[in-house]
N, C-alpha and C. Protein backbone atom coordinates (compact mmCIF):
# COMPACT_ATOMS: atom_id res chain seq x y z
N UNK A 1 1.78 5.47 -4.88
CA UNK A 1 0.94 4.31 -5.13
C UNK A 1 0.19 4.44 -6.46
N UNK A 2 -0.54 5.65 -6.83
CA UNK A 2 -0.81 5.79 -8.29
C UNK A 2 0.02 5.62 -9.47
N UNK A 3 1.17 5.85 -8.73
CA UNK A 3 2.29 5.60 -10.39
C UNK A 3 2.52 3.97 -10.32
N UNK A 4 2.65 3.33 -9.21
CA UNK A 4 2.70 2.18 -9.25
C UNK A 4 1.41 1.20 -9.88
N UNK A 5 0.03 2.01 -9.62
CA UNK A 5 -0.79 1.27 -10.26
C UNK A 5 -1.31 1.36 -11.47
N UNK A 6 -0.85 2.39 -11.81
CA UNK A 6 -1.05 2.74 -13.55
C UNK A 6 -0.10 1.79 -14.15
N UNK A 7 1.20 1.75 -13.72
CA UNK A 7 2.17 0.95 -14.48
C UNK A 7 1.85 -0.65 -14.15
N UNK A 8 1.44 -1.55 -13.18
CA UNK A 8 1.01 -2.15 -13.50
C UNK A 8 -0.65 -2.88 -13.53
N UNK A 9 -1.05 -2.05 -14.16
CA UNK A 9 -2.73 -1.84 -14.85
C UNK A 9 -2.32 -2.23 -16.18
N UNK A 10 -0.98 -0.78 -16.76
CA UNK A 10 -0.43 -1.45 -18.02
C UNK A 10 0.09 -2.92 -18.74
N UNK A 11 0.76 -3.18 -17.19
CA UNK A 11 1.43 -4.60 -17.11
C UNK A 11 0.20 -5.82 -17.83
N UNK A 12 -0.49 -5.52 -16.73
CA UNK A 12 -1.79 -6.50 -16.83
C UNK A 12 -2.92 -6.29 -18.20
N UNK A 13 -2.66 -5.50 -18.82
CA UNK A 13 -2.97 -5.24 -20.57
C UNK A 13 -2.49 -6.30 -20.88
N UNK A 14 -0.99 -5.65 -20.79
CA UNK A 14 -0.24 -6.35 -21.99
C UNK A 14 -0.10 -7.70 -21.31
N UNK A 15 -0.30 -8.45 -20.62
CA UNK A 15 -0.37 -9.75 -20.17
C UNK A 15 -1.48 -10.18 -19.44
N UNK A 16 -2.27 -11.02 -20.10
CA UNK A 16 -3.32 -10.35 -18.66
C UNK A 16 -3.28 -11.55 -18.08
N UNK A 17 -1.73 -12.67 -17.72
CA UNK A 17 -2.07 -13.54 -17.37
C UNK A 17 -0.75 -14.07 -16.23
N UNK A 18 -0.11 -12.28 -16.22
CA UNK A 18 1.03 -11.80 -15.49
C UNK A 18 0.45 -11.60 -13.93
N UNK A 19 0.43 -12.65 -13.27
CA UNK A 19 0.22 -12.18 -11.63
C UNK A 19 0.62 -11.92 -11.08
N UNK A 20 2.22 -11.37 -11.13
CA UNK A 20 3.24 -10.33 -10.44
C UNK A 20 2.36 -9.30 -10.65
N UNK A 21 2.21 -9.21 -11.65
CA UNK A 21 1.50 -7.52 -12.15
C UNK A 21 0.28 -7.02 -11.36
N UNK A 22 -0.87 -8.36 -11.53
CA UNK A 22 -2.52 -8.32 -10.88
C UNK A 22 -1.95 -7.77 -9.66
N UNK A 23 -1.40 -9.04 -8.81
CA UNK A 23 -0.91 -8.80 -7.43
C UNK A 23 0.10 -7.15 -7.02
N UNK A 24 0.57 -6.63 -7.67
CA UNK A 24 1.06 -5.32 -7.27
C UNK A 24 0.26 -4.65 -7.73
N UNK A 25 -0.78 -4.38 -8.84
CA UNK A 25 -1.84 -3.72 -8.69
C UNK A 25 -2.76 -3.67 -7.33
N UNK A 26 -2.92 -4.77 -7.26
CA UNK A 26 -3.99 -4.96 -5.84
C UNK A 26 -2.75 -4.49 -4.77
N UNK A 27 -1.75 -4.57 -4.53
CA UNK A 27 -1.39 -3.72 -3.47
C UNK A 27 -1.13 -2.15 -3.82
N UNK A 28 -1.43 -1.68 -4.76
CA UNK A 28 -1.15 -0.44 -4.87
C UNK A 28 -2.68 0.25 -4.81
N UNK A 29 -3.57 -0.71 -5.30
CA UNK A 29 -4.98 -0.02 -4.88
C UNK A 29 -4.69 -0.22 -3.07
N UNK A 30 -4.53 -0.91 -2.73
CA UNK A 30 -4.88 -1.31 -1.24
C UNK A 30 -4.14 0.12 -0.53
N UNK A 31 -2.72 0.06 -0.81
CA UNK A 31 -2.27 1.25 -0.27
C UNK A 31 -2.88 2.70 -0.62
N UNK A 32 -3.89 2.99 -1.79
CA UNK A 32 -4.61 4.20 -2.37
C UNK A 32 -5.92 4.51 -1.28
N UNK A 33 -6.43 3.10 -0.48
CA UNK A 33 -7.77 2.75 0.04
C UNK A 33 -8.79 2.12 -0.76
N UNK A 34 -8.02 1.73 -1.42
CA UNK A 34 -9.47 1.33 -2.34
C UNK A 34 -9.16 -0.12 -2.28
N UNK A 35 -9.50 -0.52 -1.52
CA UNK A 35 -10.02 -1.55 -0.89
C UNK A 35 -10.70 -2.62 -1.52
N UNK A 36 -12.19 -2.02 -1.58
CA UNK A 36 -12.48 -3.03 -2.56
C UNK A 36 -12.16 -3.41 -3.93
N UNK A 37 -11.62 -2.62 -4.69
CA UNK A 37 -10.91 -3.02 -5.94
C UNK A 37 -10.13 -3.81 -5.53
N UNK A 38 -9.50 -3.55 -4.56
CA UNK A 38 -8.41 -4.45 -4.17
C UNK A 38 -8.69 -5.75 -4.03
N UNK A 39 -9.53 -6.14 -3.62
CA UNK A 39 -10.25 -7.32 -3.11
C UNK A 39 -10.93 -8.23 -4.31
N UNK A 40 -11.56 -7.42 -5.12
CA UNK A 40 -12.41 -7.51 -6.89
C UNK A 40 -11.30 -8.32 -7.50
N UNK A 41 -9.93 -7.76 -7.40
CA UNK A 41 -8.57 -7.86 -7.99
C UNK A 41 -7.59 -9.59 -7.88
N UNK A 42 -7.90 -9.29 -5.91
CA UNK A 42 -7.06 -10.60 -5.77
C UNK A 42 -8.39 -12.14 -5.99
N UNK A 43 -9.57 -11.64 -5.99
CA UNK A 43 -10.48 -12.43 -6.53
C UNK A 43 -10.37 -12.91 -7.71
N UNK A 44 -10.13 -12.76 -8.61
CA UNK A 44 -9.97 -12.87 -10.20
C UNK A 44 -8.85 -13.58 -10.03
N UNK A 45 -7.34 -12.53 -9.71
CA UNK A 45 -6.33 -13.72 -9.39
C UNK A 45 -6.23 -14.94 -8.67
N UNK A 46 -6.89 -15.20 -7.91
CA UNK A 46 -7.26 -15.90 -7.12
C UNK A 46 -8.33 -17.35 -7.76
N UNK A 47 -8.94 -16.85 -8.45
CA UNK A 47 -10.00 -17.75 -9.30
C UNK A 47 -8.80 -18.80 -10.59
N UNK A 48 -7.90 -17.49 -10.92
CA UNK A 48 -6.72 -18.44 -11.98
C UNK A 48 -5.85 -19.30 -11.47
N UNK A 49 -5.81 -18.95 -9.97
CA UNK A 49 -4.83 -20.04 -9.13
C UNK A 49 -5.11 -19.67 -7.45
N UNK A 50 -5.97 -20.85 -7.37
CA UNK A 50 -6.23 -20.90 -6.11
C UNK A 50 -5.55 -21.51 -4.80
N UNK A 51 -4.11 -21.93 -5.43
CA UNK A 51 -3.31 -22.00 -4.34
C UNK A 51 -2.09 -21.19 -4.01
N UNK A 52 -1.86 -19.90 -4.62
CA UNK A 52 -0.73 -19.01 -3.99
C UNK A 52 -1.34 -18.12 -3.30
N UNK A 53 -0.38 -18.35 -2.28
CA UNK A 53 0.20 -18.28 -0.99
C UNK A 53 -0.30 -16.72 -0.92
N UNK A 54 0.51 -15.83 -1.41
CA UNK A 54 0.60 -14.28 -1.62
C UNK A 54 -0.51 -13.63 -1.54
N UNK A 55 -1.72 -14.01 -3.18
CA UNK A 55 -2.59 -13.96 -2.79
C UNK A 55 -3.71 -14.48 -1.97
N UNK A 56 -3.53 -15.95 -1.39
CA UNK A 56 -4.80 -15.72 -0.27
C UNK A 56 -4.90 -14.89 1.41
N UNK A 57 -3.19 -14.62 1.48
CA UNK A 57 -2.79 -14.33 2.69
C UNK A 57 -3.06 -12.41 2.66
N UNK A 58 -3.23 -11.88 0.95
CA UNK A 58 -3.70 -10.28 1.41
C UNK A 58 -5.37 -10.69 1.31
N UNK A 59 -5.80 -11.94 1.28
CA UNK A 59 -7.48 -11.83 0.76
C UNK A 59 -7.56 -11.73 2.34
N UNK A 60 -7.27 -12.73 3.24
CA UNK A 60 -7.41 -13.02 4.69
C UNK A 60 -7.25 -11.64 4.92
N UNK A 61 -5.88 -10.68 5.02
CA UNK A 61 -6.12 -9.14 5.29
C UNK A 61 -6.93 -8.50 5.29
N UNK A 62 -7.88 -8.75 4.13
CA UNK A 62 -8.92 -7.28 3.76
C UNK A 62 -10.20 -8.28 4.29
N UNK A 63 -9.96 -9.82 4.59
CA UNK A 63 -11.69 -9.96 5.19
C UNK A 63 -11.04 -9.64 6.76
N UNK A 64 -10.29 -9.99 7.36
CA UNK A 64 -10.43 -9.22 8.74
C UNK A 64 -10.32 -8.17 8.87
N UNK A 65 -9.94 -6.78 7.91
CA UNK A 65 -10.29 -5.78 7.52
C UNK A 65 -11.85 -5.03 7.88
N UNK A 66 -12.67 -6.33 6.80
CA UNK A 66 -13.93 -6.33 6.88
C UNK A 66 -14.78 -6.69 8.25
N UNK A 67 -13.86 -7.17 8.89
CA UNK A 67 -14.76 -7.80 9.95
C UNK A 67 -15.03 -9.50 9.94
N UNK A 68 -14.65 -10.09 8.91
CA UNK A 68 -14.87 -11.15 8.55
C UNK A 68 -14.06 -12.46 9.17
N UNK A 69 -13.90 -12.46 10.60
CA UNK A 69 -12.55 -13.44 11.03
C UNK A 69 -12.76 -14.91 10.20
N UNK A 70 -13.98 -15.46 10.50
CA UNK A 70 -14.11 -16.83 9.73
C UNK A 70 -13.60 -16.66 8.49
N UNK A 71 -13.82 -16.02 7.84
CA UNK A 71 -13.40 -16.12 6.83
C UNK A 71 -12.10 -15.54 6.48
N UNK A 72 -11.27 -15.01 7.20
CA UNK A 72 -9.73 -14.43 6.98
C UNK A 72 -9.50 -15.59 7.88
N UNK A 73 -9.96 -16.40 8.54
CA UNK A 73 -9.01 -17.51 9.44
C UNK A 73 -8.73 -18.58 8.27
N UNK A 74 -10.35 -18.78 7.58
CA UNK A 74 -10.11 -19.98 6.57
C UNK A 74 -8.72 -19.59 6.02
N UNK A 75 -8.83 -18.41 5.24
CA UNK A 75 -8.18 -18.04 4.06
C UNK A 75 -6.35 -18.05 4.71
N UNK A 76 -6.42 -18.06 5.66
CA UNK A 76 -4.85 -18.38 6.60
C UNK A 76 -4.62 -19.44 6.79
N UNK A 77 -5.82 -20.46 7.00
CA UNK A 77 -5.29 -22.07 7.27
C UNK A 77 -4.81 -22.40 6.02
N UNK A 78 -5.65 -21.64 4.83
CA UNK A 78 -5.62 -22.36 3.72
C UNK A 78 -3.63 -22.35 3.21
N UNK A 79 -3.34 -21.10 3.55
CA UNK A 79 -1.80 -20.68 3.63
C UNK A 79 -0.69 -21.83 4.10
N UNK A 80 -1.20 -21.84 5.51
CA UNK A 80 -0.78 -22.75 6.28
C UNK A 80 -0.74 -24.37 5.81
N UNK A 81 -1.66 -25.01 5.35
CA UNK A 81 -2.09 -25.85 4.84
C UNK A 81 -0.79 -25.99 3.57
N UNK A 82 -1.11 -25.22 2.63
CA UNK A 82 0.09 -25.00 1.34
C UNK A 82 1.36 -25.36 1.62
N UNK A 83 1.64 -24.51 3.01
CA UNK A 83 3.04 -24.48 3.45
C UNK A 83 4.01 -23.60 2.87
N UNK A 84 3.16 -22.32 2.12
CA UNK A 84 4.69 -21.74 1.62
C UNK A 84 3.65 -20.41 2.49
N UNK A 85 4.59 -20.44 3.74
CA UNK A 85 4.32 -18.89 4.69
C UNK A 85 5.14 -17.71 4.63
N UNK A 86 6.21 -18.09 3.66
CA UNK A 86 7.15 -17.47 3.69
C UNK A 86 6.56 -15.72 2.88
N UNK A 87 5.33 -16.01 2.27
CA UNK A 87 4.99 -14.59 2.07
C UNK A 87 4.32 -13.40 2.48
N UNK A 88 4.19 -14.28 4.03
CA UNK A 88 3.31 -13.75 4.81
C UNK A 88 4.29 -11.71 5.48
N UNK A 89 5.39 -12.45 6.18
CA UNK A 89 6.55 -11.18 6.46
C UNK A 89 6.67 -9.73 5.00
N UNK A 90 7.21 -10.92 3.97
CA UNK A 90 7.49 -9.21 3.04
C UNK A 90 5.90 -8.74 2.93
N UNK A 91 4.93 -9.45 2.83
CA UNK A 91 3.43 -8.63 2.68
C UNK A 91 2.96 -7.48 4.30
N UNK A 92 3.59 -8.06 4.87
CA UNK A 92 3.44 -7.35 6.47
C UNK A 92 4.02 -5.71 6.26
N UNK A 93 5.33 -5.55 5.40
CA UNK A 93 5.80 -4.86 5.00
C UNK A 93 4.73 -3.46 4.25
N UNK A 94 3.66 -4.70 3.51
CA UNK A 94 2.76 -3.49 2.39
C UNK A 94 1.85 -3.17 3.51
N UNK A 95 1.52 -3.94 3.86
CA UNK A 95 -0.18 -3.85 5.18
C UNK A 95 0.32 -1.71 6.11
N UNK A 96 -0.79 -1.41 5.94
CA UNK A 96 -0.68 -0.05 6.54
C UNK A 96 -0.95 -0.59 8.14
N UNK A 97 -0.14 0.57 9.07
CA UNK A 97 0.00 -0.01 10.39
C UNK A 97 -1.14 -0.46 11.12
N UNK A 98 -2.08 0.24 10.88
CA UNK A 98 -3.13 -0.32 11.57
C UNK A 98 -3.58 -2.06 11.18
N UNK A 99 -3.07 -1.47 9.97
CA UNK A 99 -4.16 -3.52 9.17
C UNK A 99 -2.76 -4.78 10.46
N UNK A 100 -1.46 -3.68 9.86
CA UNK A 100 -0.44 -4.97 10.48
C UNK A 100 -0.78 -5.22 12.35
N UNK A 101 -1.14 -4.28 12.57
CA UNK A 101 -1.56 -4.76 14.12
C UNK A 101 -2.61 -5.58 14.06
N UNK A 102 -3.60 -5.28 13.25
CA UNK A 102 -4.51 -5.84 13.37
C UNK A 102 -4.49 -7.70 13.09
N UNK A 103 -3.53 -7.84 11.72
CA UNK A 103 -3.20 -9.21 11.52
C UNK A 103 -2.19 -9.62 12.64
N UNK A 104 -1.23 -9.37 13.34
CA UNK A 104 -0.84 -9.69 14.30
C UNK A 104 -1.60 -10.29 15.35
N UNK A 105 -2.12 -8.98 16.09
CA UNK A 105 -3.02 -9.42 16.98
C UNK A 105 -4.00 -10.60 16.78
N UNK A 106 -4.54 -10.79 15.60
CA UNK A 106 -5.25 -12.02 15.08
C UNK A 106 -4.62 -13.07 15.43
N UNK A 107 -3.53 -13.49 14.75
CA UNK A 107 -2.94 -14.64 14.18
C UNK A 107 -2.02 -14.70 15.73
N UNK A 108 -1.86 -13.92 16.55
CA UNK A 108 -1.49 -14.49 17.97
C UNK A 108 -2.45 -14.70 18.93
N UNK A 109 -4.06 -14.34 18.74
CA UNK A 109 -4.54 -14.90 19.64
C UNK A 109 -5.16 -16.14 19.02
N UNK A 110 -5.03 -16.41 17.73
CA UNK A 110 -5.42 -17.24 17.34
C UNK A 110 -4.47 -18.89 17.75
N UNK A 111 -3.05 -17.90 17.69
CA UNK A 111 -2.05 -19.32 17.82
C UNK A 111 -2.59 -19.25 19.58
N UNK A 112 -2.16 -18.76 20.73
CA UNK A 112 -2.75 -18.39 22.01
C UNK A 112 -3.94 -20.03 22.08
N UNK A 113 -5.17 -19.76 21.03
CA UNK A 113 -6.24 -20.61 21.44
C UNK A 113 -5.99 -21.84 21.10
N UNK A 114 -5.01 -22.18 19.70
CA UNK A 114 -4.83 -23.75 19.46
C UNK A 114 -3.85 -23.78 20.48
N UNK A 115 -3.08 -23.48 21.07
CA UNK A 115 -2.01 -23.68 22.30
C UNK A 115 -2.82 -24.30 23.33
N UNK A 116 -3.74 -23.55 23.59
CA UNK A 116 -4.95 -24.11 24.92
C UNK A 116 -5.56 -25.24 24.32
């Protein structure tokens, strides 16, 4: 995960307007623990384009992370809403096992309560 985030730290130099790059930085801090950089990270990206998908769906991660459901639920409708979910699976992939149970378990008792 450090070689991955040095190289794109570099990325994001030399472009700083490359959000493949931001966004695999912020998952390579995320996978290091560093967390909140991670979060500092998809914020900024997030501020340049506030409607991909990718990034609001790892922001929702790290606030139910935090403890924060209201606010990782917003940040999932907001996904939902968009309609491109399709980045939700390969990101499930980066999430360390605990986070992926944890978004699971969310987002099924969540579907569970709009069902009722």
């Amino acid at each position: 995960a450090l070689g991955v985030y040095q190289l794109a730290s570099l990325l994001v130099e030399l472009d700083t307007s490359d959000e493949a790059s931001r966004i695999l930085c912020a998952d390579a801090l995320y996978q290091m623990g560093w967390v909140e950089e991670a979060h500092k990270l998809l914020l900024l990206a997030l501020s340049r384009n506030p409607q991909r998908s990718p990034i609001l769906a790892r922001l929702a991660l790290l606030q139910l992370k935090k403890g924060f459901m209201y606010d990782g639920n917003q940040l999932l409708k907001k996904v939902i809403k968009i309609g491109d979910t399709s980045c939700l699976l390969p990101i499930m992939d980066i999430f360390k096992d605990e986070d992926r149970k944890l978004m699971e378990t969310h987002c099924r008792f969540r579907a569970l309560t709009i069902l009722k």
